[in-house]
N, C-alpha and C. Protein backbone atom coordinates (compact mmCIF):
# COMPACT_ATOMS: atom_id res chain seq x y z
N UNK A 1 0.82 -1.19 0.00
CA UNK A 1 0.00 0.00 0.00
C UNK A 1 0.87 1.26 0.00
N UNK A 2 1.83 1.51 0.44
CA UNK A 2 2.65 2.48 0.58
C UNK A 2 3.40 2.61 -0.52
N UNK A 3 3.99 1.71 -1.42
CA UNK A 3 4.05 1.82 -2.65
C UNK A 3 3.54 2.36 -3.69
N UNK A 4 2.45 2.08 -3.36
CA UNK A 4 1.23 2.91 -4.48
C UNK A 4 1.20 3.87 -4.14
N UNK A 5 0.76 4.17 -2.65
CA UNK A 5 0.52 5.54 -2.78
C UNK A 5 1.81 6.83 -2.72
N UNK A 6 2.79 6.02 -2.92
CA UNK A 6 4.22 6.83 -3.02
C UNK A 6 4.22 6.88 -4.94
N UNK A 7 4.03 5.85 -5.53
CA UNK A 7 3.80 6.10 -7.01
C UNK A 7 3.19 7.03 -7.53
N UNK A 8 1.89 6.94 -7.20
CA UNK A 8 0.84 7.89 -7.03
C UNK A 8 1.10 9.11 -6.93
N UNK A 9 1.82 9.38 -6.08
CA UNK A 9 2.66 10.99 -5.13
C UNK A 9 3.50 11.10 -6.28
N UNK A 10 4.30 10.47 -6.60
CA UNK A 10 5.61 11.08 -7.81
C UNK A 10 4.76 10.75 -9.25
N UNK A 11 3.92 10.38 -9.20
CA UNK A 11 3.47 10.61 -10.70
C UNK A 11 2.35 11.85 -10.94
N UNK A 12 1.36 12.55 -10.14
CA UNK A 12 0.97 13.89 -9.64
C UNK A 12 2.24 14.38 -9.54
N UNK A 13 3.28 14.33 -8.75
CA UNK A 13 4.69 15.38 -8.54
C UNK A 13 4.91 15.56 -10.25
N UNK A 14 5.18 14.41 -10.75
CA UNK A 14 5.63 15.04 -12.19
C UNK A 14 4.61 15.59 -13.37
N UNK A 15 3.45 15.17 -13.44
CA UNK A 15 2.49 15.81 -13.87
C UNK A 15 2.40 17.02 -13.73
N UNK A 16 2.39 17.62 -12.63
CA UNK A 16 2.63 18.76 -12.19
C UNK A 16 3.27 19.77 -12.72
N UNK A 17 4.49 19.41 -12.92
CA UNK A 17 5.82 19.75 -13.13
C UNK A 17 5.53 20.60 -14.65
N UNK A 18 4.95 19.93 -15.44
CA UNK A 18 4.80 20.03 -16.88
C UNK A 18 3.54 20.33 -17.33
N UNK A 19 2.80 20.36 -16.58
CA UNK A 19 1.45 21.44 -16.59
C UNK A 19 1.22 22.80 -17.33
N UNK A 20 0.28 23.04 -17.95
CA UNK A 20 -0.28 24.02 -18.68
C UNK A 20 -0.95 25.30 -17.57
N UNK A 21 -0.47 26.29 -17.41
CA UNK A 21 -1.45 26.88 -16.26
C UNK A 21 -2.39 28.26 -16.44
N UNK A 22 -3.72 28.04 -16.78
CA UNK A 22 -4.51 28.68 -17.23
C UNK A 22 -5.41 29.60 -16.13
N UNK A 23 -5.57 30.31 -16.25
CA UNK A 23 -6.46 31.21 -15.44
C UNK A 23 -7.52 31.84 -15.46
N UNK A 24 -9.02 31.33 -15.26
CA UNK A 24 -9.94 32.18 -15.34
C UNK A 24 -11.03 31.13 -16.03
N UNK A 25 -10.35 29.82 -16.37
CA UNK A 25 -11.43 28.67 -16.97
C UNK A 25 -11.81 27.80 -16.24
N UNK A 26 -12.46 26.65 -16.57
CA UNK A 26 -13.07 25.90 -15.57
C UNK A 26 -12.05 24.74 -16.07
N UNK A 27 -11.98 23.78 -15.31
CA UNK A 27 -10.77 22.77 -15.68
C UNK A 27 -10.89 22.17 -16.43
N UNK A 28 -9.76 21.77 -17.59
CA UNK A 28 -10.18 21.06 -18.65
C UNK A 28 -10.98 21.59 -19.51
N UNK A 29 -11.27 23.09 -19.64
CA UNK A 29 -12.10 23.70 -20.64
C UNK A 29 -11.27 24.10 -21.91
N UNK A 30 -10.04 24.05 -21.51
CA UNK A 30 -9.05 24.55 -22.88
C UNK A 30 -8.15 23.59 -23.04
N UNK A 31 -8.13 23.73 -25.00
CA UNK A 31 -6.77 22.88 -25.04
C UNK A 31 -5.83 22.93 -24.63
N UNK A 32 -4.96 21.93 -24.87
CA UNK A 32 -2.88 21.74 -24.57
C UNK A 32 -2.89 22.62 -25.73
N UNK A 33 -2.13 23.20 -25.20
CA UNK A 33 -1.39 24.30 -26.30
C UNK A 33 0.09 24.02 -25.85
N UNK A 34 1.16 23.23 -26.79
CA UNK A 34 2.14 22.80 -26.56
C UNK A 34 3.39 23.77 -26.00
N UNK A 35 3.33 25.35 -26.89
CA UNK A 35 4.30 26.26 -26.51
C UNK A 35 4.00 27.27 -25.34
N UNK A 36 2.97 26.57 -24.81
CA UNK A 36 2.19 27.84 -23.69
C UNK A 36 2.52 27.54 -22.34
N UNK A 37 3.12 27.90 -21.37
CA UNK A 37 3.60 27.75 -19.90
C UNK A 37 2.06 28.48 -19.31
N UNK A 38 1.66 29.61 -19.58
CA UNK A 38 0.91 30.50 -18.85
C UNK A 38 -0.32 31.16 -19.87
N UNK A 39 -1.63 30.98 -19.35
CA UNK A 39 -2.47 31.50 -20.47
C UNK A 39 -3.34 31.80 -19.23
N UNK A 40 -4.24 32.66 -20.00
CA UNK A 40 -5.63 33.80 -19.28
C UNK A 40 -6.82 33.60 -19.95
N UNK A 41 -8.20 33.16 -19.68
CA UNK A 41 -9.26 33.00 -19.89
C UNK A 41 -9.21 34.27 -20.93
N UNK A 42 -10.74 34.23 -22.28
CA UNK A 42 -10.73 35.57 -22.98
C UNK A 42 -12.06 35.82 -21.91
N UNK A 43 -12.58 34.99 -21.09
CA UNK A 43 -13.60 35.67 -20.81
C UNK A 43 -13.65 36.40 -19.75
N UNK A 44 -14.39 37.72 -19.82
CA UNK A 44 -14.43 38.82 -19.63
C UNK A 44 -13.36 39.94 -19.70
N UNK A 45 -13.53 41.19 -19.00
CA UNK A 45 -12.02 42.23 -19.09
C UNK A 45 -11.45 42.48 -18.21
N UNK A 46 -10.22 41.82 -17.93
CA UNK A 46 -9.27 41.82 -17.06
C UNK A 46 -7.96 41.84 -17.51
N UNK A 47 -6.56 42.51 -16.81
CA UNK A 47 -5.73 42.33 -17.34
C UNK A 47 -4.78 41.58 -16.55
N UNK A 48 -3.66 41.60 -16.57
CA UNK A 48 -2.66 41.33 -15.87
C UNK A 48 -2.20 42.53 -15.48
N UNK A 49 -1.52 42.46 -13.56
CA UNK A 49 -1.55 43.70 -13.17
C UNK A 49 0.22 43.65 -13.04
N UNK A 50 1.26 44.67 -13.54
CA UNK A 50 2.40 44.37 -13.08
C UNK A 50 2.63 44.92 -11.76
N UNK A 51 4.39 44.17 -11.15
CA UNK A 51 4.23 44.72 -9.74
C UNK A 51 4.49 46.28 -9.89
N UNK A 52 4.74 46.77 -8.59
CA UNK A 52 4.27 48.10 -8.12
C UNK A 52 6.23 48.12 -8.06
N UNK A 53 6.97 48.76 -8.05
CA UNK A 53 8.15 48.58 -7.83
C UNK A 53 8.60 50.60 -7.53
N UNK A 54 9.49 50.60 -6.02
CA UNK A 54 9.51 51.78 -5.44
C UNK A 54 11.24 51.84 -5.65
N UNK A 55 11.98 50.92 -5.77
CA UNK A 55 13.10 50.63 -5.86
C UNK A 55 13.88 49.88 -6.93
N UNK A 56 14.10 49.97 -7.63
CA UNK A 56 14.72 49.02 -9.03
C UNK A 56 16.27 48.35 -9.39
N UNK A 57 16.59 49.23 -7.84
CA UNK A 57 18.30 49.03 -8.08
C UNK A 57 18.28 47.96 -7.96
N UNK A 58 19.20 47.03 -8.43
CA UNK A 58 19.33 45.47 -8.59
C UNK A 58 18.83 44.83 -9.30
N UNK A 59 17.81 45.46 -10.00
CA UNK A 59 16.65 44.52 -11.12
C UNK A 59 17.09 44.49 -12.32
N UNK A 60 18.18 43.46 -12.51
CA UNK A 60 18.70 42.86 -14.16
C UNK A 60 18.26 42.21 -14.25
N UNK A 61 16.92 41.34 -14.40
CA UNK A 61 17.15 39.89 -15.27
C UNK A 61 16.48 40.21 -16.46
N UNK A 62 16.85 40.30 -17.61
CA UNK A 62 15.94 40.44 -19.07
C UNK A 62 14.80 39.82 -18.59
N UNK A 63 13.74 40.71 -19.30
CA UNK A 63 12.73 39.86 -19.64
C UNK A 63 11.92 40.90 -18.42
N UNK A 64 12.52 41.79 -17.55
CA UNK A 64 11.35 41.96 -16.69
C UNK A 64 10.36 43.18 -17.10
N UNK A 65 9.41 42.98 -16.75
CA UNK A 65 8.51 44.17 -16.67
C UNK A 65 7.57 44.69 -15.57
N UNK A 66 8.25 45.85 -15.43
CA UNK A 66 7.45 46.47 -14.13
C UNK A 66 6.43 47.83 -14.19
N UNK A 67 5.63 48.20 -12.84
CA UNK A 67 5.27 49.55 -12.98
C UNK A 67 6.45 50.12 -12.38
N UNK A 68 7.28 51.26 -12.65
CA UNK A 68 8.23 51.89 -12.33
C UNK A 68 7.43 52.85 -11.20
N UNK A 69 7.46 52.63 -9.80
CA UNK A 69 6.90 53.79 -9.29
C UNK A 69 8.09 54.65 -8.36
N UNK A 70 9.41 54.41 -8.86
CA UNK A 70 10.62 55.24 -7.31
C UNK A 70 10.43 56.45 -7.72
N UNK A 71 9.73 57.13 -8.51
CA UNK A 71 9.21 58.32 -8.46
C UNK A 71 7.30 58.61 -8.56
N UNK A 72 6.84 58.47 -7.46
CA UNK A 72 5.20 57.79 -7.84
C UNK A 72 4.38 59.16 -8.60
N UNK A 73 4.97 59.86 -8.41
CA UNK A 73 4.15 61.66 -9.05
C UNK A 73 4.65 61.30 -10.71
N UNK A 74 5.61 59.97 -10.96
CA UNK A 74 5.99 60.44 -12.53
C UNK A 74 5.90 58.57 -12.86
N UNK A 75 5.16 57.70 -12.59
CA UNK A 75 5.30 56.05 -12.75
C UNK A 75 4.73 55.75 -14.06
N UNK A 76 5.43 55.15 -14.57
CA UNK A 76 5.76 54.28 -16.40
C UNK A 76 5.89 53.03 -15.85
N UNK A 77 5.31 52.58 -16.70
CA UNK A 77 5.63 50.77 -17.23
C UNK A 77 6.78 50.73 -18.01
N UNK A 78 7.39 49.69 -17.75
CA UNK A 78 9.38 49.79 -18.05
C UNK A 78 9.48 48.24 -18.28
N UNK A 79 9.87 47.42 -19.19
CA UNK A 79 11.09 46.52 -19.06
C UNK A 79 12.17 46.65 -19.50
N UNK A 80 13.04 45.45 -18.68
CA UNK A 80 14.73 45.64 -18.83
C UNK A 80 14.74 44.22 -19.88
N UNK A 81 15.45 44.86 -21.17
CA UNK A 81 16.31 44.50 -22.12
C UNK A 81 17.12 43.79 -22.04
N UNK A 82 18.08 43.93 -20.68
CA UNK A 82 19.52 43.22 -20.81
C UNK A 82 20.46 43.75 -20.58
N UNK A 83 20.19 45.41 -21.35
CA UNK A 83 21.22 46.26 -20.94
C UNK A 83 20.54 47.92 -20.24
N UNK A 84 19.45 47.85 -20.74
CA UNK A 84 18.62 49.25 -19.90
C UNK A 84 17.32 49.00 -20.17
N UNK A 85 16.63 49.48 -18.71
CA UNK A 85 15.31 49.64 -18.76
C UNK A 85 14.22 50.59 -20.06
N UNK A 86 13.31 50.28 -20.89
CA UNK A 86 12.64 50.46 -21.59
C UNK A 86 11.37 51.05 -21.54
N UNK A 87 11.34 52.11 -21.18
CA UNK A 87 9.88 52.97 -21.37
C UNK A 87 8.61 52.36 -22.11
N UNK A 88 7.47 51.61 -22.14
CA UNK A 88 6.73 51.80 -22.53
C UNK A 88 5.14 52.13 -22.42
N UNK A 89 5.44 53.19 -21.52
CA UNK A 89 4.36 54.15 -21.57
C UNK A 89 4.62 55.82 -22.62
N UNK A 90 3.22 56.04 -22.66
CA UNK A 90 3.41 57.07 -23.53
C UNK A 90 3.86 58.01 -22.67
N UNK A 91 3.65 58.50 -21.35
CA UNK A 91 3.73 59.56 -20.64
C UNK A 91 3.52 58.96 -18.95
N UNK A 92 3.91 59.56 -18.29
CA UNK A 92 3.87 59.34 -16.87
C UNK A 92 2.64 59.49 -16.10
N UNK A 93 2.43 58.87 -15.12
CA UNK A 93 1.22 59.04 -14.05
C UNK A 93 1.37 59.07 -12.68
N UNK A 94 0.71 59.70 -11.69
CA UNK A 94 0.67 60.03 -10.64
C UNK A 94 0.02 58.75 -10.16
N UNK A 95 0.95 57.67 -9.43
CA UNK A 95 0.09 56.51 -8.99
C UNK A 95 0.44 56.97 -7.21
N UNK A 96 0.53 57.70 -6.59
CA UNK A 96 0.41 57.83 -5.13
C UNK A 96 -0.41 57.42 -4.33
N UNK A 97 -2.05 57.52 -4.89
CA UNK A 97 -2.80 57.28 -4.31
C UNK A 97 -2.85 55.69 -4.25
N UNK A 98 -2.35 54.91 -5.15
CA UNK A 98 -2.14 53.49 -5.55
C UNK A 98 -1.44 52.61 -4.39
N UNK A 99 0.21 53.58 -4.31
CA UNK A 99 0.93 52.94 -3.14
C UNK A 99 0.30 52.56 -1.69
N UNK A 100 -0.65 53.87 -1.62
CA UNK A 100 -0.57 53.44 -0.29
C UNK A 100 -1.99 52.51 0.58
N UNK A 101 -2.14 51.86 -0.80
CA UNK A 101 -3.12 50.97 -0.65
C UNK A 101 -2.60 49.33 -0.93
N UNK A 102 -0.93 49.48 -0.81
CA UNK A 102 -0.35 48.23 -1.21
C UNK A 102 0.24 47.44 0.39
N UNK A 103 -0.17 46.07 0.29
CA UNK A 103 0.81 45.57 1.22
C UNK A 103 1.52 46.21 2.43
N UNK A 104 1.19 46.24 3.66
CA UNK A 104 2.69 46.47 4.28
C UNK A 104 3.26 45.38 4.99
N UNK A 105 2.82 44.47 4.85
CA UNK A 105 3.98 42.82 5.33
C UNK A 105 5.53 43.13 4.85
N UNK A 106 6.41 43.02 5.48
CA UNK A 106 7.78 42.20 5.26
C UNK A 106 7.67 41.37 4.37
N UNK A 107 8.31 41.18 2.94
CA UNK A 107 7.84 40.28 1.85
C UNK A 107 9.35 39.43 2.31
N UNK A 108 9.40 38.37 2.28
CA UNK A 108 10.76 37.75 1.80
C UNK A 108 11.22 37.52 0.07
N UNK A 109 12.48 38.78 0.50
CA UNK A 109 12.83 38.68 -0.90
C UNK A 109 13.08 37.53 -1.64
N UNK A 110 13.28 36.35 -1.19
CA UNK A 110 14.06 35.21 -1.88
C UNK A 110 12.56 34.39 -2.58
N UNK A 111 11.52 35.31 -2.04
CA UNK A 111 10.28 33.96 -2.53
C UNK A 111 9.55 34.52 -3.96
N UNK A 112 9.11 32.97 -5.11
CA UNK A 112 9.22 33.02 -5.82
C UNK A 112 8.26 31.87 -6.41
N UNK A 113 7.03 32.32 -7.59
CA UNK A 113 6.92 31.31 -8.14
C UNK A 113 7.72 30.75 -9.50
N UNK A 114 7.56 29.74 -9.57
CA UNK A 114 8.31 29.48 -10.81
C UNK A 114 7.71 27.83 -11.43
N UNK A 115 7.01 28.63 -12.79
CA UNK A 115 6.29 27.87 -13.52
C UNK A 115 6.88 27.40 -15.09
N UNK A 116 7.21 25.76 -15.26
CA UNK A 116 7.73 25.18 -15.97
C UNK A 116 9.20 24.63 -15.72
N UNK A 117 9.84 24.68 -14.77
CA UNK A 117 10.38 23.96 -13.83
C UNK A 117 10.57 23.75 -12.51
N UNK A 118 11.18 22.51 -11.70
CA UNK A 118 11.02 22.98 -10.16
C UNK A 118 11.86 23.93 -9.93
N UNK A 119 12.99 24.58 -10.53
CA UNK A 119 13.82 25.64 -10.08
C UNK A 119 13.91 26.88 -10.94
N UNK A 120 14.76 27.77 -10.43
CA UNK A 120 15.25 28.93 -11.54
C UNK A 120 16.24 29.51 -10.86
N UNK A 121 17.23 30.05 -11.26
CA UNK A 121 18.18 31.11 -11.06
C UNK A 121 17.73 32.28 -11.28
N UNK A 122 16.92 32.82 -12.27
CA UNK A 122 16.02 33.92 -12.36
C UNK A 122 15.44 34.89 -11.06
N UNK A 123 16.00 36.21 -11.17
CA UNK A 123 14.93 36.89 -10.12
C UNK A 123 13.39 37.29 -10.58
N UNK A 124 12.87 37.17 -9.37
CA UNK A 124 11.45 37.85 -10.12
C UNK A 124 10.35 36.99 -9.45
N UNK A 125 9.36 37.28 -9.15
CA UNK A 125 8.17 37.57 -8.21
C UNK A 125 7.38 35.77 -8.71
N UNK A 126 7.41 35.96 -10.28
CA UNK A 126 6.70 35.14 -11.30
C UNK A 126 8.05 34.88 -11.96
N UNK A 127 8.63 33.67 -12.45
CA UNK A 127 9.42 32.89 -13.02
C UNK A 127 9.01 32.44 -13.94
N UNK A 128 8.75 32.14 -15.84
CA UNK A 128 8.40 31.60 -16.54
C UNK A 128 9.40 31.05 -17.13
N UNK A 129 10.11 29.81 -16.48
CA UNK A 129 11.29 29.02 -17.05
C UNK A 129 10.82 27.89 -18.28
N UNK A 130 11.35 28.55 -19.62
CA UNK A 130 11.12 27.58 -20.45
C UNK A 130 12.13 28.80 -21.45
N UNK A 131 12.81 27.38 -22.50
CA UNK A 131 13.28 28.02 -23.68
C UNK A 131 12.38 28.02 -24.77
N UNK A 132 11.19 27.29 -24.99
CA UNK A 132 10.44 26.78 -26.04
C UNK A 132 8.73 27.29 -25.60
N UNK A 133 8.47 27.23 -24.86
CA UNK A 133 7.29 28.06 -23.98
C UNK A 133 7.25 29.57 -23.73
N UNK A 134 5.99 29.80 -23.54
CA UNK A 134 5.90 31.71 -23.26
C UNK A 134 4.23 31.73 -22.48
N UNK A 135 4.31 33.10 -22.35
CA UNK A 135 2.90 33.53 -21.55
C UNK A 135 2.01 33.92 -22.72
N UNK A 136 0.67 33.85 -22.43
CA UNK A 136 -0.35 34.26 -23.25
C UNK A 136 -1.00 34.87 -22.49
N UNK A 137 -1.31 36.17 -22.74
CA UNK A 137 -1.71 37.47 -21.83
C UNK A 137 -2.86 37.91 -22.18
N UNK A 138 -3.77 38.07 -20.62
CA UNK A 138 -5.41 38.20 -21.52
C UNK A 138 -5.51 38.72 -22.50
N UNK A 139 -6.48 38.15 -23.23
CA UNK A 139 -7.13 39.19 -24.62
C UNK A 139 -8.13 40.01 -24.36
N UNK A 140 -8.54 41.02 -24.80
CA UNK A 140 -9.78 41.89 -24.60
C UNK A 140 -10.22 42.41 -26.20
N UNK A 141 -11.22 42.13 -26.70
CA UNK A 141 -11.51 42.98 -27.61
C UNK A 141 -11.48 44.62 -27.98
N UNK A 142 -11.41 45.09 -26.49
CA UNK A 142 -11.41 46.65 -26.37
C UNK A 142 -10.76 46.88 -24.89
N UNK A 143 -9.79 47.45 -25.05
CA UNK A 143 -8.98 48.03 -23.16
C UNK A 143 -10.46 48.87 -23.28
N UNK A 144 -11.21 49.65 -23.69
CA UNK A 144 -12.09 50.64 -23.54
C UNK A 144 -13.29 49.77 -22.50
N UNK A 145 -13.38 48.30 -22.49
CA UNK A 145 -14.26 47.57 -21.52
C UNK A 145 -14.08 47.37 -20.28
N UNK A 146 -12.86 47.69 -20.19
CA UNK A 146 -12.29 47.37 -18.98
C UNK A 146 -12.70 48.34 -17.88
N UNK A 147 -13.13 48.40 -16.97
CA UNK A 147 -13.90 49.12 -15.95
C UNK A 147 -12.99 49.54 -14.53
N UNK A 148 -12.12 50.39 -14.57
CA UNK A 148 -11.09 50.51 -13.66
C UNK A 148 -9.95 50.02 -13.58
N UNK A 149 -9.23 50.49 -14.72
CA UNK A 149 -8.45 49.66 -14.69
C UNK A 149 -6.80 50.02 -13.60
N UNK A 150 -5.86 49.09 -13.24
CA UNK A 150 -5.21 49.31 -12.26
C UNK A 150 -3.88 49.65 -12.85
N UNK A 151 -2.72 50.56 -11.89
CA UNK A 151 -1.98 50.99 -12.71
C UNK A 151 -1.26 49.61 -12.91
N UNK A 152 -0.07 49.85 -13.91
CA UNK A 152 0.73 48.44 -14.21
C UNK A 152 -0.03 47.69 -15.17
N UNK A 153 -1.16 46.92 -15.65
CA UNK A 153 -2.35 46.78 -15.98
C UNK A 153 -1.47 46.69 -17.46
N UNK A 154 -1.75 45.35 -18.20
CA UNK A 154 -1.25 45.02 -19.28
C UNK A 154 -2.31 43.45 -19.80
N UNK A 155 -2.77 44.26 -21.21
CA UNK A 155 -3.57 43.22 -22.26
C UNK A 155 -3.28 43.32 -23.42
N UNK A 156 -3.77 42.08 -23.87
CA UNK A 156 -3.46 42.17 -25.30
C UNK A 156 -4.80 42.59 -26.23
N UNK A 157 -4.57 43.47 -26.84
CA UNK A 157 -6.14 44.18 -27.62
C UNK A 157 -6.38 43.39 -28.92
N UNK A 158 -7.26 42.44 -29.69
CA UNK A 158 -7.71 41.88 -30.72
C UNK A 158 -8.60 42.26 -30.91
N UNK A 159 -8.78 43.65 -31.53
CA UNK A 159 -9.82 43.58 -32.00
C UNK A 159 -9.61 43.69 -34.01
N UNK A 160 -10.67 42.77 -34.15
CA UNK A 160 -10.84 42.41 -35.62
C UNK A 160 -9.13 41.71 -36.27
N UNK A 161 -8.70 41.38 -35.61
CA UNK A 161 -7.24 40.33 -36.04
C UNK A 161 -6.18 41.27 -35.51
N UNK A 162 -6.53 42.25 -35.51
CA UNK A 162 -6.05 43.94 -35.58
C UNK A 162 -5.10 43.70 -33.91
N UNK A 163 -3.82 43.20 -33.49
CA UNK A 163 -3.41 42.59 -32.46
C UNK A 163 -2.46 43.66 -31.60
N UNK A 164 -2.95 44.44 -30.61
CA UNK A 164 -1.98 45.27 -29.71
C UNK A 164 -1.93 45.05 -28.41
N UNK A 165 -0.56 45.29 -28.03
CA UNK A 165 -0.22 44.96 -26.60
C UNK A 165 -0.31 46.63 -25.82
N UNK A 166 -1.49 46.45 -24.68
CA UNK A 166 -1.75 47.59 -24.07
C UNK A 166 -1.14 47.89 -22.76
N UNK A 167 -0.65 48.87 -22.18
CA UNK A 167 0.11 48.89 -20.85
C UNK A 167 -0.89 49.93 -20.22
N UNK A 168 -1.29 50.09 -19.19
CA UNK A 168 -1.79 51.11 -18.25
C UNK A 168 -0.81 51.77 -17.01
N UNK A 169 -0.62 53.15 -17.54
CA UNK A 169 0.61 53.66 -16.19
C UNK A 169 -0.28 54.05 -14.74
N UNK A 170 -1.50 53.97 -15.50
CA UNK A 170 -2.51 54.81 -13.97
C UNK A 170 -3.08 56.31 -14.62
N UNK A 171 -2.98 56.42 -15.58
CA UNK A 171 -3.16 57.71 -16.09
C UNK A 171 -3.78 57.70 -17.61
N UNK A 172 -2.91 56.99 -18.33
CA UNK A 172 -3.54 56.52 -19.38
C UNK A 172 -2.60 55.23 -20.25
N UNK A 173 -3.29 54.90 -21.43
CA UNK A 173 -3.06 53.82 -22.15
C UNK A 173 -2.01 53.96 -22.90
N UNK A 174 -1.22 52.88 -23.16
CA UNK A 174 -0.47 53.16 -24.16
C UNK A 174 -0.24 51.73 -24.86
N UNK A 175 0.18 51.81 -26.68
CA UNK A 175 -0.42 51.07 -27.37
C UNK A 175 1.32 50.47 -28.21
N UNK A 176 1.09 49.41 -28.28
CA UNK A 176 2.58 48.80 -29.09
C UNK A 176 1.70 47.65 -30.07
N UNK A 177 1.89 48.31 -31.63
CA UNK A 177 1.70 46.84 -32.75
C UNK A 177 1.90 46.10 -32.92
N UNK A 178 1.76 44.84 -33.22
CA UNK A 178 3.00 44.20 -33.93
C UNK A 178 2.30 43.38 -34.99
């Protein structure tokens, strides 16, 4: 009996491991999508909110993207490249009133999820370890549906095939093609 249910345990452990992780569906409502680590229901309007960040010194790992707030009277959405942080907001926003509705726990810096393997060397809040995998970031037909939206606040806009990635600084929208 202990056999099994130790089999049992490492075959859930590895299942696990290699999991698809979707958000906002009912289980088993969406396909395997083979290159996808991270996906978001289309239903309804929601985005993904980035963190709130008051301090940035130390934050190299490519790939990140934050709300820039160490100046909160002037906060942009920013990722780092590799070699410098990247503006992409159109203009700055006053997120003050934002901060001080965040957290005040002691966070431990060292903690971390990390989805698509059990480890990472990677810093960062959310870990998406894969060379062959990526995130799929809600869709919305219109950021204009979205009903409050929060600063940091990032979707992907489809409307009519027509495909843009939207950032929210707290102030207003800003729009990247591709």
């Amino acid at each position: 009996m202990k056999n099994y249910l130790l089999s049992l345990m490492l075959l859930i452990c590895n299942i696990s491991i290699y999991a698809q992780v979707i958000f906002g569906d009912n289980v088993g409502t969406a396909t395997d999508k083979t290159s996808v680590l991270m996906e978001f229901s289309n239903a309804g309007n929601r985005g993904l909110i980035l963190p709130y960040i008051t301090d940035k010194t130390g934050l190299t790992t490519p790939g990140s993207i934050i709300l820039n707030a160490t100046t909160p009277t002037a906060a942009k959405v920013e990722y780092y490249n590799g070699t410098t942080w990247v503006d992409l907001s159109a203009q700055s926003a006053n997120v003050s009133s934002f901060l001080g509705v965040q957290p005040v726990a002691k966070e431990n810096a060292a903690a971390k999820v990390v989805i698509g393997s059990s480890t990472s060397a990677a810093d960062g809040i959310l870990v998406l370890e894969s060379s062959t995998k990526a995130m799929v970031l809600p869709i919305v037909s219109s950021y204009q549906d979205i009903v409050n939206p929060a600063p940091g606040m990032m979707v992907l806009v489809n409307n009519d095939g027509i495909k843009t990635l939207a950032v929210y600084n707290g102030n207003q929208w800003s729009f990247w093609n591709y």
